[in-house]
Protein backbone atom coordinates (compact mmCIF):
# COMPACT_ATOMS: atom_id res chain seq x y z
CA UNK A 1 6.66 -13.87 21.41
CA UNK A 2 10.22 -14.74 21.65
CA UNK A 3 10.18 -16.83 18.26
CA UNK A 4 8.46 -14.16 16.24
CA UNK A 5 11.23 -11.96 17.36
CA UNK A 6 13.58 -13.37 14.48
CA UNK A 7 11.05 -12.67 11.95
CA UNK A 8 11.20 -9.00 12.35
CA UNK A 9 14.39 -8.65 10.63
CA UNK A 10 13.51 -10.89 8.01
CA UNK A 11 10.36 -9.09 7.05
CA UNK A 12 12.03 -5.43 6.82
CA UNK A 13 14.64 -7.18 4.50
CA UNK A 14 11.93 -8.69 2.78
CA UNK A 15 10.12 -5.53 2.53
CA UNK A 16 13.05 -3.78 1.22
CA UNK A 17 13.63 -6.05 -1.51
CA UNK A 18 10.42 -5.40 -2.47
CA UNK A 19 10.21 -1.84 -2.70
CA UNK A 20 13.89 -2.00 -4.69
CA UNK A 21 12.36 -3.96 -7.34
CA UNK A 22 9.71 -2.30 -7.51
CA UNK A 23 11.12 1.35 -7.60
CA UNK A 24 14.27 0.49 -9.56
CA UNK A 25 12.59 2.48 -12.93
CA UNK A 26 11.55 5.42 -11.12
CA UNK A 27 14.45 6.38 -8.88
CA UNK A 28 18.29 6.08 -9.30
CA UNK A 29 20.21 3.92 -6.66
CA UNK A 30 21.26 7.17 -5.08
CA UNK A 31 18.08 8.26 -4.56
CA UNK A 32 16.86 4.77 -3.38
CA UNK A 33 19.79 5.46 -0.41
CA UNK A 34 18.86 8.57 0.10
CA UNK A 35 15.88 7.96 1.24
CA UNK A 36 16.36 4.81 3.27
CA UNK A 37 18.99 6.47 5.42
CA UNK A 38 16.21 9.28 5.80
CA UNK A 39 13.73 7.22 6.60
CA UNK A 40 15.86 5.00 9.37
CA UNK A 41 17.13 8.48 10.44
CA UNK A 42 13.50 9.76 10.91
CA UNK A 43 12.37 6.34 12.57
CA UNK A 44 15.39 6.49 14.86
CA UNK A 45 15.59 9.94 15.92
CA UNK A 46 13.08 9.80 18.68
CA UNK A 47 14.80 6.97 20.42
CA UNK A 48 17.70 8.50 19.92
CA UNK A 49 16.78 12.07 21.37
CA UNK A 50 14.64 10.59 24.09
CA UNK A 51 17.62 8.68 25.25
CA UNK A 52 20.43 11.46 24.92
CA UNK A 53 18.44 13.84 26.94
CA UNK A 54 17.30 11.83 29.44
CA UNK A 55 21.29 10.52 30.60
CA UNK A 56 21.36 14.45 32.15
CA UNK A 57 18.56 14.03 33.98
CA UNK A 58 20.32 11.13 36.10
């Protein structure tokens, strides 16, 4: 498991590329960072929250 751990990065970046190329004629590069930040923001948030409100509980 520890060697496929590398890959994850490189697959997201891979991924992203993609999805830049292929939404470059529908959305403007604002947009296109719009929405990543919103989607790291929403993937984040739980771990985030989760972790914030459990450091009062200690």
């Amino acid at each position: 498991m520890n060697i496929l751990l590398p890959l994850i990065p490189v697959m997201i970046w891979a991924g992203n590329a993609v999805v830049n190329e292929l939404s470059v004629e529908v959305l403007s590069p604002g947009a296109m960072s719009f929405y990543r930040w919103a989607v790291a923001t929403l993937v984040l948030a739980p771990f985030c929250l989760h972790h914030s409100l459990n450091i009062g509980n200690r």
